[in-house]
N, C-alpha and C. Protein backbone atom coordinates (compact mmCIF):
# COMPACT_ATOMS: atom_id res chain seq x y z
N UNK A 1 115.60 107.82 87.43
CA UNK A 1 114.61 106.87 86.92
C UNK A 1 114.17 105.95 88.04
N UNK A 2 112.61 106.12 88.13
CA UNK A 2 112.43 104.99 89.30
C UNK A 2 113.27 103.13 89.07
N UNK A 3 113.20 102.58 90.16
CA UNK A 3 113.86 101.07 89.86
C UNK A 3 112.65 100.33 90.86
N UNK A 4 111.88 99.34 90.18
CA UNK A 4 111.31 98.62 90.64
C UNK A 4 112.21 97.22 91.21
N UNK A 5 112.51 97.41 92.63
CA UNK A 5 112.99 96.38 93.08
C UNK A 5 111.99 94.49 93.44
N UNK A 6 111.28 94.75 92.80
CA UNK A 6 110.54 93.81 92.76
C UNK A 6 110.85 92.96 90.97
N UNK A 7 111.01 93.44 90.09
CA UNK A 7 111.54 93.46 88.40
C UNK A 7 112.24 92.12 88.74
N UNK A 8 112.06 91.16 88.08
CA UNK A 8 112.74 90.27 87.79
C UNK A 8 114.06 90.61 86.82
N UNK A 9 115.21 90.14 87.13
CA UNK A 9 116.95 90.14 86.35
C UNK A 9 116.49 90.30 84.92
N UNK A 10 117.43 90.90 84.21
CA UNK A 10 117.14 90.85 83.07
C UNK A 10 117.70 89.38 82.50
N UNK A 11 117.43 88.80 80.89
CA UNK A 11 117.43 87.39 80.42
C UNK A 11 119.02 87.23 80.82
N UNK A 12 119.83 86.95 81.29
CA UNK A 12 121.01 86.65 80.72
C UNK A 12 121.68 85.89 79.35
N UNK A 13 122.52 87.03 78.77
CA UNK A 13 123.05 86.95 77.71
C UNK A 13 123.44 85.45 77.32
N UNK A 14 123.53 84.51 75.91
CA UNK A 14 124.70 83.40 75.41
C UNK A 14 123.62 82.52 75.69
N UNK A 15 124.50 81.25 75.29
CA UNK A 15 123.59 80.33 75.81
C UNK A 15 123.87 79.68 76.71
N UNK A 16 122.77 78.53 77.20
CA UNK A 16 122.33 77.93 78.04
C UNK A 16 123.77 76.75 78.20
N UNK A 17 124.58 76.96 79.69
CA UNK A 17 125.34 75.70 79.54
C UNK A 17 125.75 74.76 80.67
N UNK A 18 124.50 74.93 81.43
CA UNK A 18 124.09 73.60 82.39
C UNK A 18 122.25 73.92 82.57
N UNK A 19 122.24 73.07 82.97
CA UNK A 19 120.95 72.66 83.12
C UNK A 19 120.35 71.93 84.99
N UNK A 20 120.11 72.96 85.32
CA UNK A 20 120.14 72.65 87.57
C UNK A 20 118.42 72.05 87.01
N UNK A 21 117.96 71.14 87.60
CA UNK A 21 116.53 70.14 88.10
C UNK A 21 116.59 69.76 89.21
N UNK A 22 115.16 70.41 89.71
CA UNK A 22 114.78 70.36 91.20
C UNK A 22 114.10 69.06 91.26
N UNK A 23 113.83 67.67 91.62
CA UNK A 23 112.52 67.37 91.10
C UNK A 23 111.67 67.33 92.51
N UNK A 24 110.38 66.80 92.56
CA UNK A 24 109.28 67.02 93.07
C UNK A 24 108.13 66.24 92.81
N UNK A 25 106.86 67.12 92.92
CA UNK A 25 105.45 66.46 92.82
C UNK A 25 105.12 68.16 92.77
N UNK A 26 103.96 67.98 91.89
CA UNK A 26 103.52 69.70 91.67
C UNK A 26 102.06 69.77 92.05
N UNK A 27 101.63 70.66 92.67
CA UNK A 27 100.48 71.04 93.40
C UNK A 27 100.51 70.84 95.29
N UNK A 28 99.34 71.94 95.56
CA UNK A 28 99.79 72.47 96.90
C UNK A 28 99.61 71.61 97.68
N UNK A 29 99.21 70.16 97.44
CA UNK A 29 99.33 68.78 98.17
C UNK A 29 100.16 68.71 98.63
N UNK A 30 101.39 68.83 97.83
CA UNK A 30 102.78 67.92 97.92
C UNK A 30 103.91 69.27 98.51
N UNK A 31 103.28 70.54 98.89
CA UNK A 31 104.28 71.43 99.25
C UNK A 31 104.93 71.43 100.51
N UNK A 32 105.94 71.39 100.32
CA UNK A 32 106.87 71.20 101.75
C UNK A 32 106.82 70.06 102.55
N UNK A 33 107.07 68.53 101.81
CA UNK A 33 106.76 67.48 102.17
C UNK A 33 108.05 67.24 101.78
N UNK A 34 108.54 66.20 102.63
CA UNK A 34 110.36 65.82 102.23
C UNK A 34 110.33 64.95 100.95
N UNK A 35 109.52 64.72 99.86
CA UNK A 35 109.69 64.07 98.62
C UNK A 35 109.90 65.83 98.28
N UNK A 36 109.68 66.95 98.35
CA UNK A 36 109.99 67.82 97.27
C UNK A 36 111.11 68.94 98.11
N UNK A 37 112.13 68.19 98.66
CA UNK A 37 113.47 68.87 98.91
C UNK A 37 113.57 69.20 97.57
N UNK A 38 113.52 68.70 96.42
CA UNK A 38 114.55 69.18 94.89
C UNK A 38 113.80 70.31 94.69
N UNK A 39 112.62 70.53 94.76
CA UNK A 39 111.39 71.62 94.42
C UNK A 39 112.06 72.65 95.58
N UNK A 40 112.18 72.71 96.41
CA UNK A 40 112.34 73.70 97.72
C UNK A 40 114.14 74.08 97.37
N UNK A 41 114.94 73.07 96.78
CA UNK A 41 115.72 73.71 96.62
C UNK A 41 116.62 74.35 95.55
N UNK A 42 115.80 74.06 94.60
CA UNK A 42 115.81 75.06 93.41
C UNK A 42 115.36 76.68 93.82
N UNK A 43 114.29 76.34 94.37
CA UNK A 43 113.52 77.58 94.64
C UNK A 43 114.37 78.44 95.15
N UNK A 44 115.24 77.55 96.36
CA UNK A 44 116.24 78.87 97.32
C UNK A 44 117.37 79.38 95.86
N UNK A 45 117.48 78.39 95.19
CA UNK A 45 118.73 78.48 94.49
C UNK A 45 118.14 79.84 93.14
N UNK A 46 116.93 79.79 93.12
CA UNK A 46 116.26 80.69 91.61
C UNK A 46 116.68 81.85 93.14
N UNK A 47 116.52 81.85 93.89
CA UNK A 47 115.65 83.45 94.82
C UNK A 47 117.08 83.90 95.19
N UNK A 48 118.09 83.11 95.45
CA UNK A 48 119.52 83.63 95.55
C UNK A 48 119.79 84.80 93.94
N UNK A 49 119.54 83.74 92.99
CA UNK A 49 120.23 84.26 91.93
C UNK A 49 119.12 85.60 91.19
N UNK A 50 118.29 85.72 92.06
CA UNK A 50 117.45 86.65 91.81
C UNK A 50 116.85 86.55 90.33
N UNK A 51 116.25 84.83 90.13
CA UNK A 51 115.53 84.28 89.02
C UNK A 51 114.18 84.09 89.19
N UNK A 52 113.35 84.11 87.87
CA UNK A 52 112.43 83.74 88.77
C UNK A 52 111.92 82.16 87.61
N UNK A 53 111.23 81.08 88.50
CA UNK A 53 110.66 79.98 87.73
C UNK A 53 109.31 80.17 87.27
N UNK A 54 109.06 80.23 86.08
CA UNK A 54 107.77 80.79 85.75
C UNK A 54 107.27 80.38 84.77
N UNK A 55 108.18 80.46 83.70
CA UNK A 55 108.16 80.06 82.78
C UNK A 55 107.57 78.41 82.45
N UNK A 56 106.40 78.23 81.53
CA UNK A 56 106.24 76.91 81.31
C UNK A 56 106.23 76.42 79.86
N UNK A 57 107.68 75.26 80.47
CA UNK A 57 108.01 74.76 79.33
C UNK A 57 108.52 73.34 79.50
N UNK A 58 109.01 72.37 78.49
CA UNK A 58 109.52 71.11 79.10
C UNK A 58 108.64 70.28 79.87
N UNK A 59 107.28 70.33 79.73
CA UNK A 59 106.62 69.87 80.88
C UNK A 59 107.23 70.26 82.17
N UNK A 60 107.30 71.46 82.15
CA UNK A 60 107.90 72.00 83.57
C UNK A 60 107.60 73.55 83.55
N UNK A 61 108.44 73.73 84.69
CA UNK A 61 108.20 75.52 85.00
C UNK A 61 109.76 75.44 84.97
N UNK A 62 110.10 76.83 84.31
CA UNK A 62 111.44 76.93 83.96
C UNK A 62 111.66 78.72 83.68
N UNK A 63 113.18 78.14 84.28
CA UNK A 63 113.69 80.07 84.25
C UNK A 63 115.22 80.08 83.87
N UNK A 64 115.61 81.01 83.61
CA UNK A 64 117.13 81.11 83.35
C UNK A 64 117.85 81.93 84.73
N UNK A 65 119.10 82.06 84.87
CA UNK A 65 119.93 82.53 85.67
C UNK A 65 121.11 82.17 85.27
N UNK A 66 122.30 83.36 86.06
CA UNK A 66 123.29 83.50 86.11
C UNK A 66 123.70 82.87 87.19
N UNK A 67 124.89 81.97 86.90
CA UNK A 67 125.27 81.19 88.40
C UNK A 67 126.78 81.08 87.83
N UNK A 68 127.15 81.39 88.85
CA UNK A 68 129.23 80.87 89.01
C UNK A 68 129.25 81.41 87.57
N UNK A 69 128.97 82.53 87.02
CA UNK A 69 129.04 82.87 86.05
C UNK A 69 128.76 82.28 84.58
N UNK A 70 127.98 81.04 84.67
CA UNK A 70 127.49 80.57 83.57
C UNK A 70 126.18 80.95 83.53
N UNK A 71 125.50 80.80 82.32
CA UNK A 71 124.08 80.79 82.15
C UNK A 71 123.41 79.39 82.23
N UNK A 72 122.18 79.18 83.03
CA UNK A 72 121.65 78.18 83.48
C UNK A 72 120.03 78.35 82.97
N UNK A 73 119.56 76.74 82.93
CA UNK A 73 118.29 76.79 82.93
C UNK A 73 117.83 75.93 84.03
N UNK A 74 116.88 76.91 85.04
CA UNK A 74 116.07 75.89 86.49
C UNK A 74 115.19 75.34 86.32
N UNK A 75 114.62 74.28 86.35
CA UNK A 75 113.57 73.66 85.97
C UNK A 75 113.14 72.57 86.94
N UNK A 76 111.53 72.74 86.90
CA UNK A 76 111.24 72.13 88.12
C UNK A 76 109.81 71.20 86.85
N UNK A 77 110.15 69.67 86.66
CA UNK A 77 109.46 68.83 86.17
C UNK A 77 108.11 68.83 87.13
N UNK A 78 106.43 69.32 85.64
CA UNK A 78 105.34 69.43 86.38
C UNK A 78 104.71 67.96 86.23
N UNK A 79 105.57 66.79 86.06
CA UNK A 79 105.04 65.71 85.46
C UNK A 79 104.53 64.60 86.41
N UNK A 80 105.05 65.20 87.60
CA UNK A 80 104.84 64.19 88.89
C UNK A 80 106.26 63.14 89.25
N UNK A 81 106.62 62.85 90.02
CA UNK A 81 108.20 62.33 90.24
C UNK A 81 108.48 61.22 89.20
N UNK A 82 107.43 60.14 89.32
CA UNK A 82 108.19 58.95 88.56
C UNK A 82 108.60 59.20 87.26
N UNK A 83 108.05 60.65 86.39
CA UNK A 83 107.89 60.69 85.30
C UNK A 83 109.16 61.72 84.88
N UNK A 84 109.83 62.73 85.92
CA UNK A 84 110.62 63.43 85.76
C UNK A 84 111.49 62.98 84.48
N UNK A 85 111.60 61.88 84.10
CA UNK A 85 112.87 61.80 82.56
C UNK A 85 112.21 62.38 81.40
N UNK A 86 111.16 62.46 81.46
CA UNK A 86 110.09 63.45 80.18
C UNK A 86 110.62 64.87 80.16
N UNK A 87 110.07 65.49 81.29
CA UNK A 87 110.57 66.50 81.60
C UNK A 87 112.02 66.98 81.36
N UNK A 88 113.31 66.39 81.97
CA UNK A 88 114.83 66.52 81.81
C UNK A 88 114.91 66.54 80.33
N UNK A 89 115.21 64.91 80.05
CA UNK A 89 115.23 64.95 78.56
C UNK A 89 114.37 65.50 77.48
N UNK A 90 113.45 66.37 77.40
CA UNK A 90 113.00 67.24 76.65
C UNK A 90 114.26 68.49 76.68
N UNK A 91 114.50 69.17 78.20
CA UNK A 91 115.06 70.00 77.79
C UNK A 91 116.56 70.05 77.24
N UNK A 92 117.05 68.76 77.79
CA UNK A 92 118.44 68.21 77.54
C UNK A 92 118.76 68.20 75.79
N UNK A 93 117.63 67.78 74.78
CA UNK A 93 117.59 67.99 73.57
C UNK A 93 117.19 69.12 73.22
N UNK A 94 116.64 70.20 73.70
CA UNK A 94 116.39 71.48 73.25
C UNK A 94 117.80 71.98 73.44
N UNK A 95 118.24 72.08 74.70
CA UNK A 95 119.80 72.75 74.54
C UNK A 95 120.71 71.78 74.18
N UNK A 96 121.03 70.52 73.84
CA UNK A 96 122.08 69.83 73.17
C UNK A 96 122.89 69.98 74.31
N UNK A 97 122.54 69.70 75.34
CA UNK A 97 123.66 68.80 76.79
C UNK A 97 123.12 68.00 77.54
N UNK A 98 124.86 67.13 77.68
CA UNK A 98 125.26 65.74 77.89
C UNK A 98 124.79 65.92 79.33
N UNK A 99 124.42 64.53 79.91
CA UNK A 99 124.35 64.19 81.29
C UNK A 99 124.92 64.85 82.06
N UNK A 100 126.48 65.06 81.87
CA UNK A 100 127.63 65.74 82.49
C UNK A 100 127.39 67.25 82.87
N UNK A 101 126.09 67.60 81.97
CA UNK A 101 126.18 69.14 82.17
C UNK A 101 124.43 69.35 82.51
N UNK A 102 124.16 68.36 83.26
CA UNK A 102 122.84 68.37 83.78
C UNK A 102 122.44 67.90 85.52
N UNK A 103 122.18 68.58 86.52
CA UNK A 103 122.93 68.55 87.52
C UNK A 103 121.20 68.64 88.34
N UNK A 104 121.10 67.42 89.08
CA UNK A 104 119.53 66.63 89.77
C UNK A 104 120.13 67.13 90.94
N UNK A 105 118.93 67.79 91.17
CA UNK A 105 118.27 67.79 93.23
C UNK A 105 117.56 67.08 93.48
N UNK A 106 117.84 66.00 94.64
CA UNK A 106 116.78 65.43 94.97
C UNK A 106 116.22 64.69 96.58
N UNK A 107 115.68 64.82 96.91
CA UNK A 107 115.50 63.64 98.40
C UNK A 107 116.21 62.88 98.39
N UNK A 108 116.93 62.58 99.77
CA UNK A 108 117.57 61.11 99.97
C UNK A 108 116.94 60.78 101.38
N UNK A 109 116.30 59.58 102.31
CA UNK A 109 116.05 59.74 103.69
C UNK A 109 116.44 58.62 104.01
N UNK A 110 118.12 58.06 103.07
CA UNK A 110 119.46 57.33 104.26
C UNK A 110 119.69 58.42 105.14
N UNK A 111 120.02 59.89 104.26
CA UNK A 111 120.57 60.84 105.02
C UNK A 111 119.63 62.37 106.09
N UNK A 112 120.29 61.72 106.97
CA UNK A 112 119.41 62.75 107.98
C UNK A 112 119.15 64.33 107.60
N UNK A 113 118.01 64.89 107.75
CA UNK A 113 117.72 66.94 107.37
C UNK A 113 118.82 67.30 108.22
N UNK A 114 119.88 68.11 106.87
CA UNK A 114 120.73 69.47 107.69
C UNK A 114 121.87 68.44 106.38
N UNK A 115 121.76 66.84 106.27
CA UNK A 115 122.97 66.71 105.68
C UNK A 115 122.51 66.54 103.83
N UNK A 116 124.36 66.04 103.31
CA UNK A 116 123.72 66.66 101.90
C UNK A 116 125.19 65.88 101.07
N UNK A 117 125.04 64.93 99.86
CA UNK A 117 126.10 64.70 99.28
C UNK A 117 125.81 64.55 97.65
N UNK A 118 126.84 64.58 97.30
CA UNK A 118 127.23 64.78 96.21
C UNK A 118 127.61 63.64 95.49
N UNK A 119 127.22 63.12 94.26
CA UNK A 119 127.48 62.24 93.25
C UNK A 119 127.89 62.71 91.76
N UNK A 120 128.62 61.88 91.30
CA UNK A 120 128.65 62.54 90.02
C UNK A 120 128.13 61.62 88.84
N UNK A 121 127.82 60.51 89.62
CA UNK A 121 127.13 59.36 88.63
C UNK A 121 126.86 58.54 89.38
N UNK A 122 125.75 57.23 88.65
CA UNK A 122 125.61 56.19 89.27
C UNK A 122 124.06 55.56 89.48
N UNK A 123 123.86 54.69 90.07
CA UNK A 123 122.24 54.50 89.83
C UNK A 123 121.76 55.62 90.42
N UNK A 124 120.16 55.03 90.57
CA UNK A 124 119.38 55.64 90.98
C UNK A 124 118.92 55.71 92.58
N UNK A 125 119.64 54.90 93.23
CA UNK A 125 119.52 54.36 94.73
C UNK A 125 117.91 53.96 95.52
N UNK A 126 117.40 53.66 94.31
CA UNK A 126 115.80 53.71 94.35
C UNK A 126 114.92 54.65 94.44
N UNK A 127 115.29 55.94 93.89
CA UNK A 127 114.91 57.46 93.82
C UNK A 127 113.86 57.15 92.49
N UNK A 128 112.62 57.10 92.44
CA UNK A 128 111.93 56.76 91.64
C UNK A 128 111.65 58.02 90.14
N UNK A 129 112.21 59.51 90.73
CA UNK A 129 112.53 60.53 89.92
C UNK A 129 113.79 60.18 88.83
N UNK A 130 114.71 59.81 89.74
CA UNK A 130 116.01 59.36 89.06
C UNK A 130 116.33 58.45 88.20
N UNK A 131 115.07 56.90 88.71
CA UNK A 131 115.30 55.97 87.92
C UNK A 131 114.62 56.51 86.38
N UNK A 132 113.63 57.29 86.28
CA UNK A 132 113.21 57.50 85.23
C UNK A 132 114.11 58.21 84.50
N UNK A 133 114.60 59.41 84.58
CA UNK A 133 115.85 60.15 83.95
C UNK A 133 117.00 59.18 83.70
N UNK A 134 117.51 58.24 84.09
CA UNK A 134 118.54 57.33 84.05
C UNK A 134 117.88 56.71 82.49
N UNK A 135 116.48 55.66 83.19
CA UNK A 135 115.92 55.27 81.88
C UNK A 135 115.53 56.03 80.28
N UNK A 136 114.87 57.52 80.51
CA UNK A 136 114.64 57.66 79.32
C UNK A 136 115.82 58.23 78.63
N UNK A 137 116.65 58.72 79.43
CA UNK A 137 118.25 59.62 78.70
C UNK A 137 119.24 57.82 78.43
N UNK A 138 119.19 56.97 79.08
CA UNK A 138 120.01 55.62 78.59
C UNK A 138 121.38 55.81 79.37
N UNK A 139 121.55 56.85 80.19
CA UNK A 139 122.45 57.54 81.02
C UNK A 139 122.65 57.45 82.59
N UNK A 140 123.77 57.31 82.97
CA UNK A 140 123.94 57.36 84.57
C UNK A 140 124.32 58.33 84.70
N UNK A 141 125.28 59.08 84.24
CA UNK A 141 126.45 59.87 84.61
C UNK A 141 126.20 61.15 84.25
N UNK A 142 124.65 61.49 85.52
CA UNK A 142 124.15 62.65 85.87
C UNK A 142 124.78 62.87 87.45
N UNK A 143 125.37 64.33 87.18
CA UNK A 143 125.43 64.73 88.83
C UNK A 143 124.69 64.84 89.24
N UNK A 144 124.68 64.45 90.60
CA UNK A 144 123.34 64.53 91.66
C UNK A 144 123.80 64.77 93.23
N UNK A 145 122.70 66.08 93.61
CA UNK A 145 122.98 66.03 95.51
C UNK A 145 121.60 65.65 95.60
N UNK A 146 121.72 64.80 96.84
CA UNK A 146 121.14 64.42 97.61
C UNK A 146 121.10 64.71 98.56
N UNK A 147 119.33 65.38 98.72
CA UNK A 147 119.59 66.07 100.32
C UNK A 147 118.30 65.16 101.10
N UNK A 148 119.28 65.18 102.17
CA UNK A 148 118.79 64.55 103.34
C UNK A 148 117.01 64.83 103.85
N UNK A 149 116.64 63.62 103.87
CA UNK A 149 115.04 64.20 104.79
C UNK A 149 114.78 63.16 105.94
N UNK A 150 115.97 62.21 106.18
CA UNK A 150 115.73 61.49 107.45
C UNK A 150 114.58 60.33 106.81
N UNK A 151 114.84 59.21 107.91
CA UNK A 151 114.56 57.64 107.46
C UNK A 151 113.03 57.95 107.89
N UNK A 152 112.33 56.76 108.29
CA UNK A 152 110.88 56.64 108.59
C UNK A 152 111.31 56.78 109.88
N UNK A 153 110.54 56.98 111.05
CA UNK A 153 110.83 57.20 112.23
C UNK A 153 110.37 55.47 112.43
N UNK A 154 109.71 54.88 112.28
CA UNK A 154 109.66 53.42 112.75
C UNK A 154 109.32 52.76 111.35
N UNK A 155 109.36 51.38 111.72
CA UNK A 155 109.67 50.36 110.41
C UNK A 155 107.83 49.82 110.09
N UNK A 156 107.23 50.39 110.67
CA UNK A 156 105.75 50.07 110.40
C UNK A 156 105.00 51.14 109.67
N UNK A 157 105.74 52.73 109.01
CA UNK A 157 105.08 53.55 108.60
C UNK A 157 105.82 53.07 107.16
N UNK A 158 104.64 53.32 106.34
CA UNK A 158 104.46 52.95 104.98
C UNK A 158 105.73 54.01 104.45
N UNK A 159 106.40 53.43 103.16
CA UNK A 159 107.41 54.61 102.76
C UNK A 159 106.78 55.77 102.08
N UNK A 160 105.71 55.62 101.45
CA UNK A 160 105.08 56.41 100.34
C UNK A 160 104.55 57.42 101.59
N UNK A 161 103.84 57.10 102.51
CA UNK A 161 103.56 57.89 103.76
C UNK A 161 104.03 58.82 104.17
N UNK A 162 105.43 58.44 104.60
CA UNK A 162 106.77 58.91 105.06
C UNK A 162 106.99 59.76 104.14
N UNK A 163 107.34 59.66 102.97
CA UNK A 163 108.00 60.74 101.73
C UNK A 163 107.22 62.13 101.65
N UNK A 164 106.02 61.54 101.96
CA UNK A 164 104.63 62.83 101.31
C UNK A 164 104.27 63.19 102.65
N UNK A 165 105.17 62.92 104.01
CA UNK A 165 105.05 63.84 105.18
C UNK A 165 105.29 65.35 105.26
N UNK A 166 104.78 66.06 105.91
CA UNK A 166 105.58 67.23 106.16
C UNK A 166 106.73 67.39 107.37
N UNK A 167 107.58 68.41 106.82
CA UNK A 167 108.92 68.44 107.83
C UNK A 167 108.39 68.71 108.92
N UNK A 168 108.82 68.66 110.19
CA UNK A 168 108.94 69.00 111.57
C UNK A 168 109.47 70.61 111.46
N UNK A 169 109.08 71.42 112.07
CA UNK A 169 110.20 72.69 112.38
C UNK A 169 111.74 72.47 112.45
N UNK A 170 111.94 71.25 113.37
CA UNK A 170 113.51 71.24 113.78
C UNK A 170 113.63 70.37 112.59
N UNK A 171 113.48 69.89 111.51
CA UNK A 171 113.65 69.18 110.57
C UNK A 171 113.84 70.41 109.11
N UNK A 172 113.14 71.10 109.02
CA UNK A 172 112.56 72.06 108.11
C UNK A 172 114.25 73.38 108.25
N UNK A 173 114.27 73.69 109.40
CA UNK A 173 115.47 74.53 109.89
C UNK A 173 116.73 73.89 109.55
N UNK A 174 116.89 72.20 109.56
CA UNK A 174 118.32 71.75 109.33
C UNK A 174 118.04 71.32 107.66
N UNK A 175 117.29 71.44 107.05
CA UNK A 175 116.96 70.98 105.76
C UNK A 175 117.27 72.12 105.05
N UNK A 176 117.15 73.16 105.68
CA UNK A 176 117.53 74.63 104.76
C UNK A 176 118.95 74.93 104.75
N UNK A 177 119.59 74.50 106.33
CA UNK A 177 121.18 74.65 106.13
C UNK A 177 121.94 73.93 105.45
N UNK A 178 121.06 72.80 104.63
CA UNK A 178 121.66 72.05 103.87
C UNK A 178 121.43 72.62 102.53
N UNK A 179 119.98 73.11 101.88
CA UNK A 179 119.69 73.66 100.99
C UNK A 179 121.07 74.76 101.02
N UNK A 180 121.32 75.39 101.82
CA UNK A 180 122.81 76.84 101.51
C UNK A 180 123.55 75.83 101.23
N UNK A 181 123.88 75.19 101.47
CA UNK A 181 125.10 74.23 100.96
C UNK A 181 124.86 73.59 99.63
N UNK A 182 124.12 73.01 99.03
CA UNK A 182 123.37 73.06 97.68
C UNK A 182 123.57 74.20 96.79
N UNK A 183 123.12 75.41 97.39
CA UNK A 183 123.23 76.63 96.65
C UNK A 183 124.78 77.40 96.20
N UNK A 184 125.89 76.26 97.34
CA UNK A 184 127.13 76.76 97.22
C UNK A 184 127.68 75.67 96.02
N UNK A 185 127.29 74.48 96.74
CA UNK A 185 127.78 73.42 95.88
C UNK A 185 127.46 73.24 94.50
N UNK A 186 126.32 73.87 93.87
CA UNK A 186 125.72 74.05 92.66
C UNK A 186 126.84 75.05 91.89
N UNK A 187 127.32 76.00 92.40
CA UNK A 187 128.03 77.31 92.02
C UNK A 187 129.22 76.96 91.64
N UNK A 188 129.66 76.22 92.67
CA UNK A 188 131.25 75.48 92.36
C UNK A 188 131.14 74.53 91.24
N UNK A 189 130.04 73.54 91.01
CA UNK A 189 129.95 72.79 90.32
C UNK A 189 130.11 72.65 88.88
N UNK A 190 128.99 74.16 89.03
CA UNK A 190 129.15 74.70 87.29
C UNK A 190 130.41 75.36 86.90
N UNK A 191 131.21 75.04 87.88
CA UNK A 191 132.59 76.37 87.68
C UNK A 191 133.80 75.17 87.69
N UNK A 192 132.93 74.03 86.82
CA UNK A 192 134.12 72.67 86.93
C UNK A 192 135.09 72.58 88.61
N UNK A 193 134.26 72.78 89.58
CA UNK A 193 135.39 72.37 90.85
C UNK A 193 134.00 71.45 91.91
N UNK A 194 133.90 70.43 91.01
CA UNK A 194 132.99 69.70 91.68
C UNK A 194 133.77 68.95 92.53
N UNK A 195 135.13 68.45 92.77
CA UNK A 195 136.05 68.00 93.70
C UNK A 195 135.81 68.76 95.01
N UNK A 196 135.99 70.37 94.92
CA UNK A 196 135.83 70.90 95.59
C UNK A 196 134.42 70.96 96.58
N UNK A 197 133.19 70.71 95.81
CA UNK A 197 132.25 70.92 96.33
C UNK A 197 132.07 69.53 97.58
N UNK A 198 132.66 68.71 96.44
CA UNK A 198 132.09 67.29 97.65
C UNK A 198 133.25 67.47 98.67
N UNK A 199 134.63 67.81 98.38
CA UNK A 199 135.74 67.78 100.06
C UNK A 199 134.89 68.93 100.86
N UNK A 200 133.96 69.88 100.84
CA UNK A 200 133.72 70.78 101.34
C UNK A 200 132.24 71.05 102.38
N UNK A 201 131.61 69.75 101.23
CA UNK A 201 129.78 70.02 101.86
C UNK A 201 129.26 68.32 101.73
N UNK A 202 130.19 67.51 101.38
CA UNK A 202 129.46 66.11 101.52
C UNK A 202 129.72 65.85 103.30
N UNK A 203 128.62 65.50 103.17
CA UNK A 203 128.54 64.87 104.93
C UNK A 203 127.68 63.24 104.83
């Protein structure tokens, strides 16, 4: 029988019992600009698990996958960043899970491209995606990595500027070796050894 290696995975079986969010800004404006590390690294994380995001739902684009052997839903909020808690908490009440089992990608630029850490609660650190999900769920105690996209290069470029830049090559190359580490740390995560993930890939 021919096999179209192009065929997207078949649905995976059971239900849904974490929930991975990339967040972002949607349209080809905002592509590959260090505000949408969470967008870029979902993406590596759907193309590992041989998923695809397509699906639109949640005010988002959304797909299922198999990860660390659970079934997952990826979802990348089309609502624009500040608004991302629309998006989450829609799907968080469609599948009936807690904060605990809902797990944010997102920009951080305290931390330099290539690095990458791990939270398991807590504010929002002025992540304007985050503060909204915090606000409309009434919840902190969402896991979250934070991946690195490096500070403003000087104290006179606007932040909003800075965020909606595009990476450098040598920026773009250490931002992806952090994305594999995301893609590991996500795996462990859902496999309850989130201890593990942060002694292993927080930098």
């Amino acid at each position: 029988m021919f096999h179209n290696p192009f065929a997207a995975k078949a649905e995976p079986a059971g239900q849904v019992e974490y929930l991975i969010v990339g967040l972002g800004n949607p349209g080809a404006k905002y592509e590959n600009t260090r505000h949408n590390a969470g967008f870029m690294a979902l993406d590596y994380i759907a193309e590992k698990a041989g998923a695809r995001v397509d699906r639109l739902k949640f005010k988002g684009l959304c797909g299922t996958a198999q990860i660390g052997g659970k079934k997952v839903l990826l979802l990348k909020p089309s609502t624009y960043m500040n608004l991302s808690g629309q998006s989450v908490t829609e799907a968080m009440r469609f599948y009936k899970l807690p904060p605990e089992k809902t797990i944010i990608l997102f920009d951080d630029i305290s931390l330099e491209p290539g690095r990458m850490r791990i939270r398991m609660k807590g504010s929002d650190g002025g992540q304007n995606g985050m503060k909204n999900i915090i606000y409309l769920s009434g919840s902190d105690r969402f896991p979250r990595i934070k991946i690195g996209t490096g500070a403003k290069p000087n104290p006179g470029w606007d932040l909003a500027d800075w965020v909606l830049s595009k990476f450098t090559d040598a920026d773009r190359k250490a931002l992806y070796e952090a994305i594999d580490h995301v893609n590991s740390s996500v795996e462990l995560m859902v496999q309850d050894n989130a201890a593990e993930a942060m002694n292993r890939y927080n930098s």
